[in-house]
C-alpha atoms as a PDB file:
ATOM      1  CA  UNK A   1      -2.279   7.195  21.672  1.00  0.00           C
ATOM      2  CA  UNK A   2      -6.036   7.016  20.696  1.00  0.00           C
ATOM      3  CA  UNK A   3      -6.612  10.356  20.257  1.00  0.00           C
ATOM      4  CA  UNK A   4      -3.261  10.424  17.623  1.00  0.00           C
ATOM      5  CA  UNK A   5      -4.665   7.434  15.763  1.00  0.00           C
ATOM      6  CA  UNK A   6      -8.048   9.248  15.557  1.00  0.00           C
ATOM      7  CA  UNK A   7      -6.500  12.043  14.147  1.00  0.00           C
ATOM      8  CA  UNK A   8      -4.731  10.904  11.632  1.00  0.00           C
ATOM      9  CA  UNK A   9      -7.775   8.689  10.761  1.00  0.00           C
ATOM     10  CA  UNK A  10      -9.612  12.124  10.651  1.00  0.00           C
ATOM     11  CA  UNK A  11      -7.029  13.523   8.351  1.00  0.00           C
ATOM     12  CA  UNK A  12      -7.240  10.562   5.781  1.00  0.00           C
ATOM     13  CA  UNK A  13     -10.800  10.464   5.510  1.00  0.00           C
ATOM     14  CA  UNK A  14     -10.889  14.393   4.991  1.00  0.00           C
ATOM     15  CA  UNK A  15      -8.073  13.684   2.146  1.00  0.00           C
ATOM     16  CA  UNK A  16     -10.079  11.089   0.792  1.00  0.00           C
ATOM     17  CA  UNK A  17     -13.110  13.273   0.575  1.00  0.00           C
ATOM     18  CA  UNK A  18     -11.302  16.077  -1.540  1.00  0.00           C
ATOM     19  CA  UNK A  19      -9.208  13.170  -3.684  1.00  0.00           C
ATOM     20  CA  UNK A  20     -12.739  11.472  -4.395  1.00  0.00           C
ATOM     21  CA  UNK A  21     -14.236  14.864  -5.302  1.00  0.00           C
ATOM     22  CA  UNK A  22     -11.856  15.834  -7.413  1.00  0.00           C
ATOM     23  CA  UNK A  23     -11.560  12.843  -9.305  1.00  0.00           C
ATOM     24  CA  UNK A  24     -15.430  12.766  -9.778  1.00  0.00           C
ATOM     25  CA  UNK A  25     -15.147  16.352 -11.487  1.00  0.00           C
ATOM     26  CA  UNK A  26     -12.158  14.945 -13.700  1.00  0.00           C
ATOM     27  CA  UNK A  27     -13.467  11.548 -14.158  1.00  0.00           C
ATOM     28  CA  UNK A  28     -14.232  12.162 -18.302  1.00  0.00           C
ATOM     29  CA  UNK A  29     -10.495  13.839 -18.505  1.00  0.00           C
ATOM     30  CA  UNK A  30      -9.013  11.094 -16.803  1.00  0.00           C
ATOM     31  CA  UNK A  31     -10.506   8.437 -18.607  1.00  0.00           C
ATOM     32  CA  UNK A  32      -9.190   9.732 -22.566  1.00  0.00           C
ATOM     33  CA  UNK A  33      -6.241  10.130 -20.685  1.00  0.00           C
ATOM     34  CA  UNK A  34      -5.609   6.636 -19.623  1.00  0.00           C
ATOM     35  CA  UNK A  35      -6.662   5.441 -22.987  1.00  0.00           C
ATOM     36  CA  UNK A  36      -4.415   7.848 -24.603  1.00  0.00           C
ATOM     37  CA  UNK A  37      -1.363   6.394 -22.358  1.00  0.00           C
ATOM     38  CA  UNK A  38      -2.287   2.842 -22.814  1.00  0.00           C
ATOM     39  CA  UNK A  39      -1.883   3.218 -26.457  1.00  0.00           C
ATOM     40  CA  UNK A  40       1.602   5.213 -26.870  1.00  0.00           C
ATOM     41  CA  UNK A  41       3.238   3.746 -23.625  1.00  0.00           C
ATOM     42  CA  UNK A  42       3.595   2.951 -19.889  1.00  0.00           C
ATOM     43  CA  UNK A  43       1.213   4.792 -17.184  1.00  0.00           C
ATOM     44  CA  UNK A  44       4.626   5.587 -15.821  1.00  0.00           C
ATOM     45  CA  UNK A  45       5.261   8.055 -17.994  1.00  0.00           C
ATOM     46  CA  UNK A  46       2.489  10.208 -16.467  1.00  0.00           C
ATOM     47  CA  UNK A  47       3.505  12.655 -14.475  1.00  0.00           C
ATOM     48  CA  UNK A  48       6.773  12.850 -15.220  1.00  0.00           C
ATOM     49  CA  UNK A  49       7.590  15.302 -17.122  1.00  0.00           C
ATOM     50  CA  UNK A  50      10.230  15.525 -19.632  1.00  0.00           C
ATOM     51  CA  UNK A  51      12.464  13.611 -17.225  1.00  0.00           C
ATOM     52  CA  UNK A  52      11.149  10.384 -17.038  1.00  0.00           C
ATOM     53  CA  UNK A  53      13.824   8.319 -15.905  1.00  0.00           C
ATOM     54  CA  UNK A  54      13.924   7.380 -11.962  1.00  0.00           C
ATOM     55  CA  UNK A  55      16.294   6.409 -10.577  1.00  0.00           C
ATOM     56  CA  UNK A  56      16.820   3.036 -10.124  1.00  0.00           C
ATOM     57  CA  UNK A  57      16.572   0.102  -7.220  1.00  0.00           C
ATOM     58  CA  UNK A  58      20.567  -0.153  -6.027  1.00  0.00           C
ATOM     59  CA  UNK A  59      19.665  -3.733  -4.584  1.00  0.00           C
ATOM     60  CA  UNK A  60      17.257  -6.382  -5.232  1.00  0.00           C
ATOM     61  CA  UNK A  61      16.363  -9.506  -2.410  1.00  0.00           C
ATOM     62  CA  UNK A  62      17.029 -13.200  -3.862  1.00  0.00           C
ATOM     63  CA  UNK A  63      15.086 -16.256  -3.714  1.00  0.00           C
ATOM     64  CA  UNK A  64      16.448 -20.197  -4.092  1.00  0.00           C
ATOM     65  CA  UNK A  65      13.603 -22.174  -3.599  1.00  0.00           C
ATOM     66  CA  UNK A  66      16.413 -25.314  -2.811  1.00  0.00           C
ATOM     67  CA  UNK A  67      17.365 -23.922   0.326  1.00  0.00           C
ATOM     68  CA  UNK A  68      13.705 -22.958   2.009  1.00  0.00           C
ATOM     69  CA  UNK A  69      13.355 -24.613   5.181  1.00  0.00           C
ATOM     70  CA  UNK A  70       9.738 -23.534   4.901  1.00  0.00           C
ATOM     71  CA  UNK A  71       9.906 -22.088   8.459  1.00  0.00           C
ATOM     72  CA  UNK A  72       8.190 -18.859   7.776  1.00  0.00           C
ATOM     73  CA  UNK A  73      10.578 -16.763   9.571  1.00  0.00           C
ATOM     74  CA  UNK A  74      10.781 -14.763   6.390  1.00  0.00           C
ATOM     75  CA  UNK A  75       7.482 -13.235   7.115  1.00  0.00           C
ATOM     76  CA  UNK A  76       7.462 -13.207  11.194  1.00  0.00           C
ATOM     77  CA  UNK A  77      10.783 -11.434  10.817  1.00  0.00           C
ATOM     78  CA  UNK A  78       8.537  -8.901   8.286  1.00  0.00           C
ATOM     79  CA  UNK A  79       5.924  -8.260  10.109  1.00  0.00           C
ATOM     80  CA  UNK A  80       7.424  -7.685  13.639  1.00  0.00           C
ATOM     81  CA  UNK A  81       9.743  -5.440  11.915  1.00  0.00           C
ATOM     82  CA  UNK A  82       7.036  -3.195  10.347  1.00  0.00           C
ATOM     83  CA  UNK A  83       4.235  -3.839  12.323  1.00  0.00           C
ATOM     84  CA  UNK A  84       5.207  -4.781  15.633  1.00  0.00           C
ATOM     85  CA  UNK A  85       3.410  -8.070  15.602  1.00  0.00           C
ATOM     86  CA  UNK A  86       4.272 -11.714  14.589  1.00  0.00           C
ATOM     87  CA  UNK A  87       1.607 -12.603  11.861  1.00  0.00           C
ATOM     88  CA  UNK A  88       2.462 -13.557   8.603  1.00  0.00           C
ATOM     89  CA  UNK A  89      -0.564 -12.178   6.344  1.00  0.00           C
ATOM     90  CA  UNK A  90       0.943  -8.839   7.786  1.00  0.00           C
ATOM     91  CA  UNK A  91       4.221  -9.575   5.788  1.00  0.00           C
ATOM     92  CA  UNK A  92       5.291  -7.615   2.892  1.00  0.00           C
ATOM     93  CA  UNK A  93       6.488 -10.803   1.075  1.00  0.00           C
ATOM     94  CA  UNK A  94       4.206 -13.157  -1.198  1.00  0.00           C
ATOM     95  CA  UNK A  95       5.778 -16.502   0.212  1.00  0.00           C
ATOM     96  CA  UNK A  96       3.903 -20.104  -0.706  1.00  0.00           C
ATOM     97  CA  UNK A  97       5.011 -22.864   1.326  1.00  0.00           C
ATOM     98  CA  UNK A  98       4.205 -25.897   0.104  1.00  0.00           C
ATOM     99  CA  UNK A  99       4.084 -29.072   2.608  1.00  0.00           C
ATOM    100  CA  UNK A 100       7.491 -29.573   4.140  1.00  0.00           C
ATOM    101  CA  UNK A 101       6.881 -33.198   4.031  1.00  0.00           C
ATOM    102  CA  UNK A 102       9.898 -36.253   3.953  1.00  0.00           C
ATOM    103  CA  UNK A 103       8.274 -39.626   3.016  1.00  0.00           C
ATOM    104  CA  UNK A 104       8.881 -42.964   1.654  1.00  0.00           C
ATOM    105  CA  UNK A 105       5.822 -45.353   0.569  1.00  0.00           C
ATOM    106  CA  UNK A 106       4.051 -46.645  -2.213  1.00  0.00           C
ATOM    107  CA  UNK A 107       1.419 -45.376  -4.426  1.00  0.00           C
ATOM    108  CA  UNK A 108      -1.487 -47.519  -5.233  1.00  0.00           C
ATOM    109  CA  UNK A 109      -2.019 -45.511  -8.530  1.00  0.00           C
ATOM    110  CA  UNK A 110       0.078 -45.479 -11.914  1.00  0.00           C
ATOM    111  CA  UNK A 111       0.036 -44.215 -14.996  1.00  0.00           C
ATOM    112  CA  UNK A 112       2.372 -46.622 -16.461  1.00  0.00           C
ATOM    113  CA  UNK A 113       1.073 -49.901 -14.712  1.00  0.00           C
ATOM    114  CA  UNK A 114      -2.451 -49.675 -13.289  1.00  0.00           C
ATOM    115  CA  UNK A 115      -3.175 -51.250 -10.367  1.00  0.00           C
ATOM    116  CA  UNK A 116       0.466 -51.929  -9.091  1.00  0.00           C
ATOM    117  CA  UNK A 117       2.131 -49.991  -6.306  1.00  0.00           C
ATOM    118  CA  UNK A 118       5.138 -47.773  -7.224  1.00  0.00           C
ATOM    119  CA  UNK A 119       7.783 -47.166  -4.814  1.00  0.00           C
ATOM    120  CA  UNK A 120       8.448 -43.140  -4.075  1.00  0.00           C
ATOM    121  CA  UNK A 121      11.812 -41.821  -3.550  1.00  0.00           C
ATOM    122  CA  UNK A 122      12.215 -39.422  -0.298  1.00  0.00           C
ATOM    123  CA  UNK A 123      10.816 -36.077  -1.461  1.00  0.00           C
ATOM    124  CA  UNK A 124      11.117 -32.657   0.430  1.00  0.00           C
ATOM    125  CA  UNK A 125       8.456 -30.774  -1.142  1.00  0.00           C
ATOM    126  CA  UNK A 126       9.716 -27.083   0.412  1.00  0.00           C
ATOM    127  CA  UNK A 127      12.137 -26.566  -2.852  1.00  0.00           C
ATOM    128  CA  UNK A 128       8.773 -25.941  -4.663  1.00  0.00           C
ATOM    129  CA  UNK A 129       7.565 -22.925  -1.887  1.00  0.00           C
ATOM    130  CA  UNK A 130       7.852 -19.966  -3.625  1.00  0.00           C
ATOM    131  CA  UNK A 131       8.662 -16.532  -2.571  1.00  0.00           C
ATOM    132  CA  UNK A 132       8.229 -13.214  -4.314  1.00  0.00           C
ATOM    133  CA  UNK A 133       9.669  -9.430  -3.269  1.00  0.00           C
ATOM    134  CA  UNK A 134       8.529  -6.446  -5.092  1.00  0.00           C
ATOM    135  CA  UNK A 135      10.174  -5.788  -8.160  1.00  0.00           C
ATOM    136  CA  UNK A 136      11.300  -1.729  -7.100  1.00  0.00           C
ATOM    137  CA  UNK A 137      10.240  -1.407 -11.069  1.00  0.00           C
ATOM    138  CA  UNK A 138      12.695   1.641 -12.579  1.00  0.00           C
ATOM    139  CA  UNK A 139       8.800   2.542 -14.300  1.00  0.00           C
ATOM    140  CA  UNK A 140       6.764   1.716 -11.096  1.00  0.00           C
ATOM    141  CA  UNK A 141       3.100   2.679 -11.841  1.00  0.00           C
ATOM    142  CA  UNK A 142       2.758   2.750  -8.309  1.00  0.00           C
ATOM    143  CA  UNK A 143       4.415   5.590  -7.552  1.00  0.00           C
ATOM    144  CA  UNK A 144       2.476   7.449 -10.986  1.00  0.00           C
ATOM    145  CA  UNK A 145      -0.915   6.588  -9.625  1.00  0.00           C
ATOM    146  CA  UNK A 146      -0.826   7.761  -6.225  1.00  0.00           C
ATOM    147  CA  UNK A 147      -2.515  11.060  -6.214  1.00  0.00           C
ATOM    148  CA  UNK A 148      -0.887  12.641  -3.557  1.00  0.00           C
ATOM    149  CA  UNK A 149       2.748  11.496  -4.079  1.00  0.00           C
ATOM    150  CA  UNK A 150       2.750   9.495  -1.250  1.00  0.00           C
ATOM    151  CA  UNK A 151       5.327   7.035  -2.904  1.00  0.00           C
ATOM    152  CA  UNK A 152       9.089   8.255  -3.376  1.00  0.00           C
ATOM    153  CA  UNK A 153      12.266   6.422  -3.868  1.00  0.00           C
ATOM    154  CA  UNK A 154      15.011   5.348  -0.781  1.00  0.00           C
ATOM    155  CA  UNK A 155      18.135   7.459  -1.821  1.00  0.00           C
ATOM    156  CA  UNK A 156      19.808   5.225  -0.010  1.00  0.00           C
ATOM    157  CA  UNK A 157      18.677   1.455  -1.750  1.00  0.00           C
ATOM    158  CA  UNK A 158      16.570   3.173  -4.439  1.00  0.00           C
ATOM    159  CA  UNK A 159      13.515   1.115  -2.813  1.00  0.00           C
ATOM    160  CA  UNK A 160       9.986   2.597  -4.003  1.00  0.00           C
ATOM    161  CA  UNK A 161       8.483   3.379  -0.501  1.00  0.00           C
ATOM    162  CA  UNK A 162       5.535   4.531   0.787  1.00  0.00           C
ATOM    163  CA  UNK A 163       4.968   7.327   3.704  1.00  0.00           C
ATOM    164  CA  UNK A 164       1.941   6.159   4.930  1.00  0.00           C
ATOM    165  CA  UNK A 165       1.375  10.043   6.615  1.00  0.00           C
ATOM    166  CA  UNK A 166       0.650  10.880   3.498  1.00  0.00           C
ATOM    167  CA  UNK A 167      -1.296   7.761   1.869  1.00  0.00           C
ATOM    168  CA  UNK A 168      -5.069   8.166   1.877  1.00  0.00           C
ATOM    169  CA  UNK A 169      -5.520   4.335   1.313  1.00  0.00           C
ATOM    170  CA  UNK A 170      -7.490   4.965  -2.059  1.00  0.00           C
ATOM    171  CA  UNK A 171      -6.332   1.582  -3.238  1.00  0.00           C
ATOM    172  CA  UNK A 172      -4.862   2.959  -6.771  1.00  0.00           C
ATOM    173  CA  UNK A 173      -1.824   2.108  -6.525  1.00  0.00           C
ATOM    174  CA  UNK A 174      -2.978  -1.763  -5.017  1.00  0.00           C
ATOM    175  CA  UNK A 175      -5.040  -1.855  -8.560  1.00  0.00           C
ATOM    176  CA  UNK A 176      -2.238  -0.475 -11.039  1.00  0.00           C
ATOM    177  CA  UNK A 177       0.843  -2.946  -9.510  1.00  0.00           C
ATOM    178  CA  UNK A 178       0.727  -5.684 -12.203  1.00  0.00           C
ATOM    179  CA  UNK A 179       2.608  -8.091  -9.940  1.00  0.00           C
ATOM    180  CA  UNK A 180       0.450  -7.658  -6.533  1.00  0.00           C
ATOM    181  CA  UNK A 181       3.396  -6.446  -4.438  1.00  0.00           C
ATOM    182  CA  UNK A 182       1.585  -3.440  -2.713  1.00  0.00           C
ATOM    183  CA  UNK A 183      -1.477  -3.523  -0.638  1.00  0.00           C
ATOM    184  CA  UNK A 184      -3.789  -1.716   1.678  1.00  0.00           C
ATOM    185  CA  UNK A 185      -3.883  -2.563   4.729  1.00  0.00           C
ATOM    186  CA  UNK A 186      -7.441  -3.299   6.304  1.00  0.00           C
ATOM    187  CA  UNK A 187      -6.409  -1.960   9.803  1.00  0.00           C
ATOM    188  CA  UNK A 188      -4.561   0.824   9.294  1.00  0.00           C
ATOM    189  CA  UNK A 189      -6.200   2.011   5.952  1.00  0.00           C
ATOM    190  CA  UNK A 190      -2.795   3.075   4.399  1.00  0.00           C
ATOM    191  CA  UNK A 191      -0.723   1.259   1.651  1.00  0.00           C
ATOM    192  CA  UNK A 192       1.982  -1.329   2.562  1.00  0.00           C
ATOM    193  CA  UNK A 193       5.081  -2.783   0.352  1.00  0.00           C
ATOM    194  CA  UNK A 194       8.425  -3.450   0.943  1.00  0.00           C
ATOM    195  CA  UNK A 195      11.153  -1.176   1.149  1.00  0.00           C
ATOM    196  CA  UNK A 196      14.274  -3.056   1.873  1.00  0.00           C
ATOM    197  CA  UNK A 197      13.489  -2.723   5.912  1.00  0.00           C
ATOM    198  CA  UNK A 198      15.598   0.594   4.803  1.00  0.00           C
ATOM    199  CA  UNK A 199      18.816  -1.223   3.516  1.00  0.00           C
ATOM    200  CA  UNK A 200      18.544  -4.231   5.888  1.00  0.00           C
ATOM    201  CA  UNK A 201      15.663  -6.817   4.812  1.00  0.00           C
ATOM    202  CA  UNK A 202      14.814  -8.619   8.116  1.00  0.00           C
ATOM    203  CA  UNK A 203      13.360 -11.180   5.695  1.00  0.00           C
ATOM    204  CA  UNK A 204      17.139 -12.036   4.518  1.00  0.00           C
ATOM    205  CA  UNK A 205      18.553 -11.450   8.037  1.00  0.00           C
ATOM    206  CA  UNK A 206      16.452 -14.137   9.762  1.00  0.00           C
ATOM    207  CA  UNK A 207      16.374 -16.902   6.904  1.00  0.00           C
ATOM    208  CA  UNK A 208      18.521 -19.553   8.610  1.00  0.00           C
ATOM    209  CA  UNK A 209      19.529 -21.616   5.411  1.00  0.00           C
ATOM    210  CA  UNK A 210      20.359 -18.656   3.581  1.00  0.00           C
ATOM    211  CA  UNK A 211      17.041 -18.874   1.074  1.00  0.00           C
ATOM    212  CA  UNK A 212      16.926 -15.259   1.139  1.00  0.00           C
ATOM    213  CA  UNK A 213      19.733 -13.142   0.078  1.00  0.00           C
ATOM    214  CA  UNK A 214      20.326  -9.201  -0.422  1.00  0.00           C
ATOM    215  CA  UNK A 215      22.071  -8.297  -3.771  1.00  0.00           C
ATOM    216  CA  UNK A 216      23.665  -4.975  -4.195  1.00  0.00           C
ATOM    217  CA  UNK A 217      23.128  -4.660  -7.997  1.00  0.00           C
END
């Protein structure tokens, strides 16, 4: 097993070497290209072609804030799914729990009568957690960025994935999502996102109140 991991490890940092050389010699190209695109339309459009239409995500995951138990099973279920472990900041999610907290007291502060305690209602404060999935964009700039093509598109859920034997973990396509939804990751040095667990989202499987839902669109 160690000798695998050090060959593919091998194999990325010889890719990187010829992507970062490369780039260096095309760096002044590159750069009146990119203002060229950001002036008449979407990076997406790069590489293309004439056909520029993808085809698009066939499902998309739901989130109602109303129902989160804030239990974080979302992104155990994630991670142990994709990387064999139970630890959330390997999840593919962005999920915010606020406190899960039931109360009932006073407050010694108000702004409409200083000084005098106001009586609080019970509050569950896990309908404000929030919870966001990658958008499977039908222009992902993702996908356009990657300089070895390392992101393609699920026939079956249209989900923008990523075949991390190819990735060379250069980060671009981290830097060009404008909603945050794909990373490196640290450990393994390849890029990480989600990709509908490949039609069945663990994430919506798991959640026991039903926060979570998968939507065939």
């Amino acid at each position: 097993m160690a000798e695998q991991n050090t060959t593919k490890g091998d194999k990325i940092d010889e890719s990187r070497r010829k992507f970062l050389k490369t780039a260096g010699k095309s760096a002044g190209g590159a750069m009146v290209g990119l203002f060229v695109l950001k002036e008449f339309g979407s990076l997406a459009f790069a590489k293309r072609g004439p056909d520029c239409e993808l085809t698009k995500a066939l499902y998309e995951l739901r989130f109602d804030a109303k129902k989160c138990a804030g239990c974080n099973l979302c992104e155990t279920a994630c991670s142990q799914f994709h990387e064999g472990m139970v630890n959330p900041l390997a999840s593919r999610n962005n999920f915010v729990l606020k406190p899960v907290v039931k109360f009932n007291g006073v407050s010694a502060l108000s702004a409409n009568a200083p000084g005098c305690p106001q009586p609080l209602a019970e509050a569950t404060f896990a309908e404000f957690s929030q919870n966001h999935f990658c958008e499977q964009c039908d222009s992902p700039e993702c996908l356009d960025v990657c300089p070895v093509d390392a992101i393609t598109i699920d026939a079956k859920t249209g989900a923008r994935v990523v075949d991390e034997n190819k990735c060379i973990g250069c980060g671009q396509c981290e830097t060009a999502c404008q909603f945050g939804m794909i990373r490196v990751n640290p450990v393994t040095g390849t890029a990480v996102k989600c990709d509908f667990c490949g039609g069945d989202p663990q994430c919506a499987a798991w959640c026991p109140t039903d926060a979570i839902t998968f939507h065939k669109l």
